[in-house]
Protein backbone atom coordinates (compact mmCIF):
# COMPACT_ATOMS: atom_id res chain seq x y z
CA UNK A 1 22.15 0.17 18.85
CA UNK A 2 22.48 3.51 17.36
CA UNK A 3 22.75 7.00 18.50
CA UNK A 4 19.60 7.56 16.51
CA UNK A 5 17.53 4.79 17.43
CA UNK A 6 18.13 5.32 21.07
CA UNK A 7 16.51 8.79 20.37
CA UNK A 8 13.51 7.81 18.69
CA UNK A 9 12.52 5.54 20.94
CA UNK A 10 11.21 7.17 24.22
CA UNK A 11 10.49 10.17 21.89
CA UNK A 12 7.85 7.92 19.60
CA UNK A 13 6.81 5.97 22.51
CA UNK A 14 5.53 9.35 24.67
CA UNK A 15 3.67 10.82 21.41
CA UNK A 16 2.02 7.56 20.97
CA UNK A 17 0.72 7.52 24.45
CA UNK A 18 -0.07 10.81 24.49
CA UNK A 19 -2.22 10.61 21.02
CA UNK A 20 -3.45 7.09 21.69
CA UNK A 21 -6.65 8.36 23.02
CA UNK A 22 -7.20 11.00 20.64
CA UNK A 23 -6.58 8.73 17.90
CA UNK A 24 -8.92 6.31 19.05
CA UNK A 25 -11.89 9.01 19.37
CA UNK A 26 -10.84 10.41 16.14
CA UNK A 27 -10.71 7.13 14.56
CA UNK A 28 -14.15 6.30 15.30
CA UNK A 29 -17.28 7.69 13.50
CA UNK A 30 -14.11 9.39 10.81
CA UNK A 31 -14.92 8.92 7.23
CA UNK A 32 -11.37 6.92 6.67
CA UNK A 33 -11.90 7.22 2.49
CA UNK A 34 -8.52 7.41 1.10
CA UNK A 35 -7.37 11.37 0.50
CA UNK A 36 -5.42 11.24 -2.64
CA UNK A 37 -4.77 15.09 -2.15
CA UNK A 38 -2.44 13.39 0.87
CA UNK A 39 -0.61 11.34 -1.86
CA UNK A 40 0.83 15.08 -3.28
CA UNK A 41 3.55 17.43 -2.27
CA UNK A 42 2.49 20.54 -1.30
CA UNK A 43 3.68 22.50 -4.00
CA UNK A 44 2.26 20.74 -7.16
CA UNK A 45 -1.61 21.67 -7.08
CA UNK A 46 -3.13 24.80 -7.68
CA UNK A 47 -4.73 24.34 -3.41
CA UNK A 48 -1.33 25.74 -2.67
CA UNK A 49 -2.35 29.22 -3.34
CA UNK A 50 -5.59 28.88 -2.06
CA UNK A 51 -4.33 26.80 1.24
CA UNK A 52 -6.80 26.69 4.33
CA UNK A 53 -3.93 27.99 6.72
CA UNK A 54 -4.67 28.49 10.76
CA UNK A 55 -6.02 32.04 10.86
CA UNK A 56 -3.39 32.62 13.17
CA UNK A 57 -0.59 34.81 11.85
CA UNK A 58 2.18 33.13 13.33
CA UNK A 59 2.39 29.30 14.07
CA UNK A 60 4.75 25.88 13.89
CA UNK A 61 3.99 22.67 14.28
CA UNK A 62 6.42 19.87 14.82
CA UNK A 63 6.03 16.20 13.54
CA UNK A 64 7.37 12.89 13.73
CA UNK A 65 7.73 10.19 11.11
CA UNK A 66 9.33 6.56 12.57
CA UNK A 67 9.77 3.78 10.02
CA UNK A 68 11.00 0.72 10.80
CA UNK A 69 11.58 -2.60 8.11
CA UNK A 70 12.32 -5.63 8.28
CA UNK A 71 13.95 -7.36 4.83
CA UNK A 72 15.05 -10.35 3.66
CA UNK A 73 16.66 -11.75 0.49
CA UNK A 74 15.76 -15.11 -0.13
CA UNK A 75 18.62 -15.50 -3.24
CA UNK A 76 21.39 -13.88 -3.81
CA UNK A 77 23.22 -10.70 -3.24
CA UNK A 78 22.26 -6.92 -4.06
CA UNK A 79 23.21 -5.82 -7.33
CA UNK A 80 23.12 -2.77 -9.71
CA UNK A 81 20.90 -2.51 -12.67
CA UNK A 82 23.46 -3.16 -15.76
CA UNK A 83 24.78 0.05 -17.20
CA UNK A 84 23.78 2.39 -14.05
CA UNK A 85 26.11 1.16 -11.16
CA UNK A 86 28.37 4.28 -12.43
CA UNK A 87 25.76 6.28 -11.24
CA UNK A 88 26.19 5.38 -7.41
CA UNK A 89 29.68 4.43 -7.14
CA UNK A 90 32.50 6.46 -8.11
CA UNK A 91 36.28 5.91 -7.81
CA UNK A 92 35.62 2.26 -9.33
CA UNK A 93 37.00 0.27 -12.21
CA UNK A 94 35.47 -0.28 -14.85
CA UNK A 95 35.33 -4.32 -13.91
CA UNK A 96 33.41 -3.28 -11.20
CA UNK A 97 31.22 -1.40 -13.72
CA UNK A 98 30.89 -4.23 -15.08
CA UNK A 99 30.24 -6.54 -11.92
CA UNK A 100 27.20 -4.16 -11.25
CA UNK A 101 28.10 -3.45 -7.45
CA UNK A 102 25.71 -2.72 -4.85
CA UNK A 103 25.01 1.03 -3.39
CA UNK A 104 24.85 2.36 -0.49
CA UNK A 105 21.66 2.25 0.20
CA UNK A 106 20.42 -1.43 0.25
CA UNK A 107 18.54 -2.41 3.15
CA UNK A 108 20.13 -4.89 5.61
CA UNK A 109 18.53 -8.78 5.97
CA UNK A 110 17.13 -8.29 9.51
CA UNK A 111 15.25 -5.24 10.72
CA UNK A 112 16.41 -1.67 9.66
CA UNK A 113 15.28 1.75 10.93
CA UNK A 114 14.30 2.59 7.82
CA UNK A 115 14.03 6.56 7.06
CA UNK A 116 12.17 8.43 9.94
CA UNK A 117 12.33 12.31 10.47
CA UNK A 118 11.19 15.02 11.87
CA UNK A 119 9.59 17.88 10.48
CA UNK A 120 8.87 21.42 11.48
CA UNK A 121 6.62 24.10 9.82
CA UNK A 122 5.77 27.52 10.31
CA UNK A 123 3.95 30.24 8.81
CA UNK A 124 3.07 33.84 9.00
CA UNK A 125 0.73 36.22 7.28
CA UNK A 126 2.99 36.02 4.54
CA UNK A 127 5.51 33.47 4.28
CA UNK A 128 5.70 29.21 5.06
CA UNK A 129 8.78 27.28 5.76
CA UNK A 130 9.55 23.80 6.66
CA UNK A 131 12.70 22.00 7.66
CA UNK A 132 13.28 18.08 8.05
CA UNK A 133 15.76 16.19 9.40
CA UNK A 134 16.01 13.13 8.03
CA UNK A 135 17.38 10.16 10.48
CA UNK A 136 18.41 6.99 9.57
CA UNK A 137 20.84 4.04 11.81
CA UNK A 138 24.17 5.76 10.66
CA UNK A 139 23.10 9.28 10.12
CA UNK A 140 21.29 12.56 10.76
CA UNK A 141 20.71 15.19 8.05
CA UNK A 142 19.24 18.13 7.25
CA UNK A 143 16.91 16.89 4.33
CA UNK A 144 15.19 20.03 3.27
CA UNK A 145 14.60 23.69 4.58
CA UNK A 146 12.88 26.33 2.54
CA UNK A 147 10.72 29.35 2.66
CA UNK A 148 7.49 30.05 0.47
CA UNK A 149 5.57 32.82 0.14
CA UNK A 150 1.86 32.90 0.77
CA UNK A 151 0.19 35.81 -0.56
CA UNK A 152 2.05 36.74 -4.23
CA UNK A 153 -1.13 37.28 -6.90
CA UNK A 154 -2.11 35.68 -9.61
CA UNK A 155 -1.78 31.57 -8.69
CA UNK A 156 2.52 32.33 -8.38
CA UNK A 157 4.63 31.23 -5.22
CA UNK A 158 8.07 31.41 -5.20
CA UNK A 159 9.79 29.04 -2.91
CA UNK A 160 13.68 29.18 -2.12
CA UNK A 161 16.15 26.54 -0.23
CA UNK A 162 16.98 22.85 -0.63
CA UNK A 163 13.97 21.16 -1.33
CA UNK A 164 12.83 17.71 -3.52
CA UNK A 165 12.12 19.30 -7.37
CA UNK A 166 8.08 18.58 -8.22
CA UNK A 167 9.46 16.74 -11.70
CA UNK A 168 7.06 14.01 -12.01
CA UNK A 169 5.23 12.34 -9.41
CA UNK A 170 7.20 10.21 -6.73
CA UNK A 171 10.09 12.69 -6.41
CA UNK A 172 8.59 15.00 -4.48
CA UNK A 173 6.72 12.45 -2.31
CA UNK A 174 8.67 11.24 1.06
CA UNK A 175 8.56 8.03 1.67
CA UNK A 176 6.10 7.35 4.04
CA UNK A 177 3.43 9.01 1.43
CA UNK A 178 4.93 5.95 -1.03
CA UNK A 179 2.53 3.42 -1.76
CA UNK A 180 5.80 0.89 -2.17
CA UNK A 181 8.52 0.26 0.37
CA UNK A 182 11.32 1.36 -2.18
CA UNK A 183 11.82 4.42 -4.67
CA UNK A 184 11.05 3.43 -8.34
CA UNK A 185 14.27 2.55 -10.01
CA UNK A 186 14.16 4.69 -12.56
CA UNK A 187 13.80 7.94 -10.49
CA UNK A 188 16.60 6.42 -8.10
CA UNK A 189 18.86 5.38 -10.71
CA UNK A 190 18.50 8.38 -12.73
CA UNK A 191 18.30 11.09 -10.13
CA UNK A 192 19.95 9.70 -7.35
CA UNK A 193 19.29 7.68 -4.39
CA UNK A 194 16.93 10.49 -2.82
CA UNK A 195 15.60 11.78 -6.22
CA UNK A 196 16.33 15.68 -7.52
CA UNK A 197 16.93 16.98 -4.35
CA UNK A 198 18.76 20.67 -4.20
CA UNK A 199 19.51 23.85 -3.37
CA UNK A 200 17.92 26.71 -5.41
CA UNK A 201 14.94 28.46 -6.35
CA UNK A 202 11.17 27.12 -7.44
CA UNK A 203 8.49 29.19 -9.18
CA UNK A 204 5.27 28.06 -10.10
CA UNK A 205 1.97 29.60 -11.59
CA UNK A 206 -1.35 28.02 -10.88
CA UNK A 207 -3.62 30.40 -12.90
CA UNK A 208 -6.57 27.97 -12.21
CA UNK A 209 -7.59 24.65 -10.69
CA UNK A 210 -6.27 22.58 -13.97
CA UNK A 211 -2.91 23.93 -14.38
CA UNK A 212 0.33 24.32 -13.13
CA UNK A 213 3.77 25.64 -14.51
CA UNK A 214 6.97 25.45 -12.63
CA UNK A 215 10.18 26.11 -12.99
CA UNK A 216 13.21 25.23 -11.03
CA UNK A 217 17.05 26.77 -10.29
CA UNK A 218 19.11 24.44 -8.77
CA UNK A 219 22.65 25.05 -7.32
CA UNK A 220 23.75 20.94 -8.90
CA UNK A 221 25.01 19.93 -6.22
CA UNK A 222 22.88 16.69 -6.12
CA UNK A 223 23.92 13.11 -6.60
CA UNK A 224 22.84 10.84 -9.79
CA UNK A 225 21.72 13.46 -12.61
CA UNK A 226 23.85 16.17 -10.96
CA UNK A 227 26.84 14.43 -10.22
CA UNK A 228 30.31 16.17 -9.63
CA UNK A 229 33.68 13.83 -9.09
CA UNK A 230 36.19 15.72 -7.89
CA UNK A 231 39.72 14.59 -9.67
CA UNK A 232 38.65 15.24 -13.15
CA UNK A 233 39.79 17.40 -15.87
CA UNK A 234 37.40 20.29 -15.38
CA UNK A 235 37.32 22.66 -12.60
CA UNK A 236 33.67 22.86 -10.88
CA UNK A 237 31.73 26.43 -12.62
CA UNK A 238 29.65 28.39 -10.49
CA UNK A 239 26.23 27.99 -9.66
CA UNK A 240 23.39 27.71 -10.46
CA UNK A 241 23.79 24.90 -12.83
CA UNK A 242 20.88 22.65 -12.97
CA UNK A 243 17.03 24.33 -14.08
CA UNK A 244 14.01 22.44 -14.22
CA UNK A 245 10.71 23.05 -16.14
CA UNK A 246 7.24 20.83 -15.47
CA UNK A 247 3.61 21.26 -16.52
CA UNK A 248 0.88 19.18 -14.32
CA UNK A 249 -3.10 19.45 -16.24
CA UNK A 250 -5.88 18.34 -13.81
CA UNK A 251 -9.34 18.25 -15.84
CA UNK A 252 -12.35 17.92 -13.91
CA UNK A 253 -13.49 14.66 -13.98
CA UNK A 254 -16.62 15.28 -10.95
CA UNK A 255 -15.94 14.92 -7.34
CA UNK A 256 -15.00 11.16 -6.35
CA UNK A 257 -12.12 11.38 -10.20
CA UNK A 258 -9.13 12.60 -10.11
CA UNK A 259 -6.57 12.35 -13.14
CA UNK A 260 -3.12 14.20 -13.17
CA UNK A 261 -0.72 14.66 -16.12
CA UNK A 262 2.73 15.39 -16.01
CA UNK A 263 5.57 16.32 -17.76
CA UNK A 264 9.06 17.61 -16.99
CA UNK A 265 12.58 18.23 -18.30
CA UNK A 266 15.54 19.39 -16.99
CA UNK A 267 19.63 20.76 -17.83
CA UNK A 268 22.47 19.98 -15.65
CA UNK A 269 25.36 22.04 -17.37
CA UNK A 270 28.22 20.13 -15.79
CA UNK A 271 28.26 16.51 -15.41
CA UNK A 272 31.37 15.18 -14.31
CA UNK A 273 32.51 11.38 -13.67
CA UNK A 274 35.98 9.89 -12.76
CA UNK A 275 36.81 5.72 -12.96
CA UNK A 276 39.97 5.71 -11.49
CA UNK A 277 42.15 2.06 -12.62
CA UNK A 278 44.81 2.96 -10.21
CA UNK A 279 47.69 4.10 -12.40
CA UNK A 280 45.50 5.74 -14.48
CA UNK A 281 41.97 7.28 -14.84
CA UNK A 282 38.97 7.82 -17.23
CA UNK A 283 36.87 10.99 -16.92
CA UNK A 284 33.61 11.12 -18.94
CA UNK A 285 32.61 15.33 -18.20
CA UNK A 286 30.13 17.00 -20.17
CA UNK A 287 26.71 17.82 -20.02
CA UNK A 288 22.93 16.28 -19.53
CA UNK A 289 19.26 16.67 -19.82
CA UNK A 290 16.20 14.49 -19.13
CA UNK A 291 12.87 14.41 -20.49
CA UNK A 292 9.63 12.81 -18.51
CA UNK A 293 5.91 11.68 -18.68
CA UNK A 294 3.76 11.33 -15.56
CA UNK A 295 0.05 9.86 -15.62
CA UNK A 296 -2.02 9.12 -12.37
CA UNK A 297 -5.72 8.68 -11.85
CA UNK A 298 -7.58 8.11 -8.43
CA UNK A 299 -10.85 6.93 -8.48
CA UNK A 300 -13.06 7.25 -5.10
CA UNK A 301 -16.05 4.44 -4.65
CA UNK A 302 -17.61 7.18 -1.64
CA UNK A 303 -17.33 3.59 0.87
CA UNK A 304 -15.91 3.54 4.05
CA UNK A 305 -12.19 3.79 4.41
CA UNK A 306 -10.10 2.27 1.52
CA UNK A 307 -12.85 0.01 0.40
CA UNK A 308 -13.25 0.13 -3.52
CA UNK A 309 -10.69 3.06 -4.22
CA UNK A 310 -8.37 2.38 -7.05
CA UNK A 311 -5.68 4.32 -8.48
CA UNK A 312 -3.61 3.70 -11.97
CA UNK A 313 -0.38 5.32 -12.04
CA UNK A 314 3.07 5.85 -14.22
CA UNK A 315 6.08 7.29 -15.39
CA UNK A 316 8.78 7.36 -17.55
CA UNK A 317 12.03 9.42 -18.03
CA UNK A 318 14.75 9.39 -20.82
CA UNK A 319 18.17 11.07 -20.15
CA UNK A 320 21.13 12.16 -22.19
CA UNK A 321 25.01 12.32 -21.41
CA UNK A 322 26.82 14.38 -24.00
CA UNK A 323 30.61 13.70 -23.05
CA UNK A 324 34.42 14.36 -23.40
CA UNK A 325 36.92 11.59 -22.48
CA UNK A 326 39.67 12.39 -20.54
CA UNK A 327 42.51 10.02 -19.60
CA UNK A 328 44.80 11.03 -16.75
CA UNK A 329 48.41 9.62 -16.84
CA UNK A 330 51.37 10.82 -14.32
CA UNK A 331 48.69 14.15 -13.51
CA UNK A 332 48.30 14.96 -17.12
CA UNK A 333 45.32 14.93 -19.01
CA UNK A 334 44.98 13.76 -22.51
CA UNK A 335 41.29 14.68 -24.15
CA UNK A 336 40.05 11.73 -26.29
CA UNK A 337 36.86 11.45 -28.08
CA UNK A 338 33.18 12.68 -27.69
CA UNK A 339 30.26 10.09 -26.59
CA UNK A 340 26.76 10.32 -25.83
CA UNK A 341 25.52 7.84 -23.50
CA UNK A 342 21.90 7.18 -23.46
CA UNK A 343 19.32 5.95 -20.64
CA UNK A 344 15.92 5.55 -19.99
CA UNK A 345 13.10 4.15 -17.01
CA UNK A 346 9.85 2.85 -16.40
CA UNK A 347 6.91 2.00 -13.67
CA UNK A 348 3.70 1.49 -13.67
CA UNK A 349 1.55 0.87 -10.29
CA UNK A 350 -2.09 0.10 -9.56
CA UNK A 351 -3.79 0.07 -6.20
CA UNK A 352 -7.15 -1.18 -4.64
CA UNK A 353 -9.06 -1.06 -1.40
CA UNK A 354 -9.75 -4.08 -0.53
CA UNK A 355 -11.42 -3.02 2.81
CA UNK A 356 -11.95 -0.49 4.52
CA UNK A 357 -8.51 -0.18 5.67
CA UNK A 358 -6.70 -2.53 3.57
CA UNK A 359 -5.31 -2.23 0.32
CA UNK A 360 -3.46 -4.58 -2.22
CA UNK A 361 -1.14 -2.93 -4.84
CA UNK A 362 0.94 -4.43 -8.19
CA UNK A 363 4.02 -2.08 -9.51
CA UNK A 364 6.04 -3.22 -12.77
CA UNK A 365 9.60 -1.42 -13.63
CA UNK A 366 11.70 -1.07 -16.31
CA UNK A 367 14.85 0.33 -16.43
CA UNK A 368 17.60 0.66 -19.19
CA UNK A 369 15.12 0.30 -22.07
CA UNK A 370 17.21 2.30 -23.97
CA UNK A 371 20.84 1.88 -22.36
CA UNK A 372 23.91 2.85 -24.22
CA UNK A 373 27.29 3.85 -21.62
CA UNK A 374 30.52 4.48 -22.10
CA UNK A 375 32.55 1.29 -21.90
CA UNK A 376 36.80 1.73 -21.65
CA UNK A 377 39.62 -0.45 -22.30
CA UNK A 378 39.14 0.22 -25.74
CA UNK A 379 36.56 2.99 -25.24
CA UNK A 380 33.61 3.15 -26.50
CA UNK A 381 29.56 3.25 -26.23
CA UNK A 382 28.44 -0.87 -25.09
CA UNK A 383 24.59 -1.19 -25.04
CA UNK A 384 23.32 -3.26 -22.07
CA UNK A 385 20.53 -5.10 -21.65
CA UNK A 386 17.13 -4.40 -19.71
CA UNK A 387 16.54 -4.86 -16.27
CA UNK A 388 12.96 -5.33 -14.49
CA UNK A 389 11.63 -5.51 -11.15
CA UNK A 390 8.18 -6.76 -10.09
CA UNK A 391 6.63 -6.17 -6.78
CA UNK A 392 3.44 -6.83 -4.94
CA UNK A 393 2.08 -5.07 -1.70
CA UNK A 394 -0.75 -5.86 1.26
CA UNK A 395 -1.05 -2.95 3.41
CA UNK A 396 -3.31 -2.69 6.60
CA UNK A 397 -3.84 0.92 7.45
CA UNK A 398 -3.78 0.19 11.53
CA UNK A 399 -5.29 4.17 11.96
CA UNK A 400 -5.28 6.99 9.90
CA UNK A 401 -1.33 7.86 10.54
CA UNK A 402 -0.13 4.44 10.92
CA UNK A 403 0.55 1.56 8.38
CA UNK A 404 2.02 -2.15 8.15
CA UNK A 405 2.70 -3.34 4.70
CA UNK A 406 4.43 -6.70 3.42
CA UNK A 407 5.98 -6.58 0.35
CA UNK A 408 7.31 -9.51 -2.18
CA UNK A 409 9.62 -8.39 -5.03
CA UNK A 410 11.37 -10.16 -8.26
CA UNK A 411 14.11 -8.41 -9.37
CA UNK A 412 15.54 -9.69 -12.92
CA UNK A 413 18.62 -7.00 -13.38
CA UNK A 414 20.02 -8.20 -16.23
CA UNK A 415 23.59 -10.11 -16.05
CA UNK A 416 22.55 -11.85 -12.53
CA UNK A 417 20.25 -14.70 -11.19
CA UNK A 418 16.31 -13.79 -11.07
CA UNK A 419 16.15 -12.50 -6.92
CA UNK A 420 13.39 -12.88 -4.73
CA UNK A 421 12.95 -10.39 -1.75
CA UNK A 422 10.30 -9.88 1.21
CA UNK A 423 9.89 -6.93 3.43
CA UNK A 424 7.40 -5.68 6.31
CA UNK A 425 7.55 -2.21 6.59
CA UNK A 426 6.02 -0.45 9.62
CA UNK A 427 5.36 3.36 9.48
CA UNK A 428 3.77 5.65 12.03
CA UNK A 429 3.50 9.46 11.78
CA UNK A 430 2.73 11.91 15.29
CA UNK A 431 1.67 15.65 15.01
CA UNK A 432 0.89 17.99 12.09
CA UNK A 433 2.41 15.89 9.54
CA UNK A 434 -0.06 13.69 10.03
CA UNK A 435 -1.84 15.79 7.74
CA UNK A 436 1.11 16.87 5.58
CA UNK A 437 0.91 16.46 1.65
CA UNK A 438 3.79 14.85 1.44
């Protein structure tokens, strides 16, 4: 058993106690109706500026997040969506391009410890920061830790350190505020395997309760959309070299409606990728930019709990590759032709109370609608074919910080065997976070 398991353990199993019977008296006679505000990061709605804060000047709270899954794939093995396994793997042939290789990231049949962390806020009269430490079976990492001010005029906060961008909807959401066990594909595949996540700078204007602006300085240093071999042709430039833009509208729609739209784009100045054959290598190095859409509407039916709340919810991003070939023989580069690959994603969700504290949810993806890479051996741009994921969710909200959810997925990545895969997913959060938009 892992380091990190061997922590959690007593440390989850004293807050529970602890918080059992305040949980139990805050449970009862609570109006458990589903908070939608809870489903968004804390920086993309105009309440930021306007946050209810302790009146105390100076404060931190500390929070706990353990996750634990169980998962099992009935057929077959893991695999890559066709086209993107270059965009988790590097150092690899272009065979195993081609075989679509797992990542990293794929969840072990069995149980798993899933991604638990622990979070701690402050805040004074002027400023807010948060830090979280993510901790998984193999690791422990410092996931993000940034300052934000408080008190600047006019609807603006500026926030600065590493921190999830507020691009679209999921990426800024950690998963325990997911209403799926896994990431979308297309903001994994795309993005990387924990979504635009960075080192920079974040400024957003809320002027009123409809809109928000943002814009984003990152350091591109991430994985996925930001991604940096080292071996290549080109040296790495200074920072910063990713930026970010997004607009979110919220009309009023009357108390128990809620409707956000989204959109986004975004520059990452040096993209850099090496497929090393052995006695030779292929660098594609250039530059990028993506393009999104986000749509999500909550609906509140004023019952008890979950009961007869529905949301409707989806995105979609398109990305460009603009890109020199480089092929490295005996150490020496010899520059080849210019490509532009293209790629694109989909998802849409829906979810409904079925009960107070039960709710049933439906997600479709597409990924690679558009999906045009840079093949090799002779070189040149191959268009692959679509792949698509289904997946279906029951989740029983056990109390207001705590969840269970089983989860059945088809995946249909094309080039491999339709998969079927089942998951229970258990979730519990102690302390402040409970409360926590993320």
């Amino acid at each position: 058993m892992s380091r990190s398991l061997f922590l959690l353990t007593p440390l989850a199993t004293a807050l529970f106690i602890s918080s059992s019977a305040y949980a139990d008296d805050h449970h009862h006679g609570h109006d458990h109706g589903h908070d939608h505000s809870g489903h968004a990061h804390e920086h993309d709605a105009y309440e930021h500026s306007n946050y209810e804060h302790s009146d105390a000047e100076n404060s931190i709270n500390v929070s706990l997040v353990v996750e634990g899954i169980y998962h099992n794939r009935f057929s077959g093995d893991a695999n890559s969506p066709a086209g993107f396994s270059h965009g988790h793997e590097s150092g690899h042939d272009h065979e195993e391009e081609h075989d679509h290789s797992s990542h990293s990231h794929d969840l072990d049949n069995g149980f798993n410890l899933g991604h638990s962390e622990v979070a701690i806020e402050g805040q004074t009269a002027h400023i807010e920061g948060k830090a979280v430490v993510s901790l998984t079976e193999d690791d422990i990492t410092l996931e993000e830790a940034f300052i934000a001010t408080r008190t600047l005029p006019n609807g603006l906060r500026l926030q600065a350190g590493k921190f999830l961008s507020d691009i679209g909807y999921i990426n800024s959401r950690h998963p325990h505020a997911w209403d799926f066990v896994e990431r979308p594909l297309v903001n994994e595949y795309l993005f990387g395997e924990h979504g635009l996540l960075d080192t920079g700078l974040q400024l957003t204007w809320s002027p009123n309760s409809t809109w928000t602006l943002g814009s984003e300085l990152f350091q591109g240093e991430g994985e996925g959309f930001s991604r940096f071999d080292e071996g290549g042709y080109e040296d790495r430039t200074s920072g910063p070299r990713v930026g970010t833009l997004f607009a979110k509208y919220r009309p009023d729609l009357g108390a128990n409606k809620q409707l956000t739209l989204g959109t986004s784009a975004g520059m990452n100045r040096q993209y850099v990728r090496v497929d090393d054959h052995g006695h030779h290598a292929h660098t594609a190095e250039g530059d990028n930019w993506f393009a999104g859409l986000d749509a999500r509407f909550n609906y509140d039916a004023e019952q008890p709990g979950y009961q007869g709340n529905w949301q409707l919810g989806a995105e979609y991003f398109y990305s460009e590759r603009d890109l020199q070939e480089h092929v490295q023989h005996h150490d020496h580069f010899h520059a080849h032709d210019h490509y532009t690959e293209q790629q694109d994603g989909a998802y849409i969700d829906a979810i409904y109370g079925l009960a107070p504290r039960w709710e049933v949810g439906l997600r479709a993806e597409a990924l690679g609608l558009t999906n045009k890479v840079m093949g090799t051996h002779p070189t040149a741009i191959v268009s692959e074919e679509t792949s698509w994921r289904q997946s279906a969710q029951l989740t029983w909200h056990v109390r207001d910080n705590m969840f269970v959810r089983t989860q059945l997925t088809r995946e249909d990545f094309a080039g491999h065997d339709e998969q079927w895969v089942g998951m229970v997913q258990f979730n519990a959060t102690f302390g402040s976070h409970a409360g926590h938009n993320h």
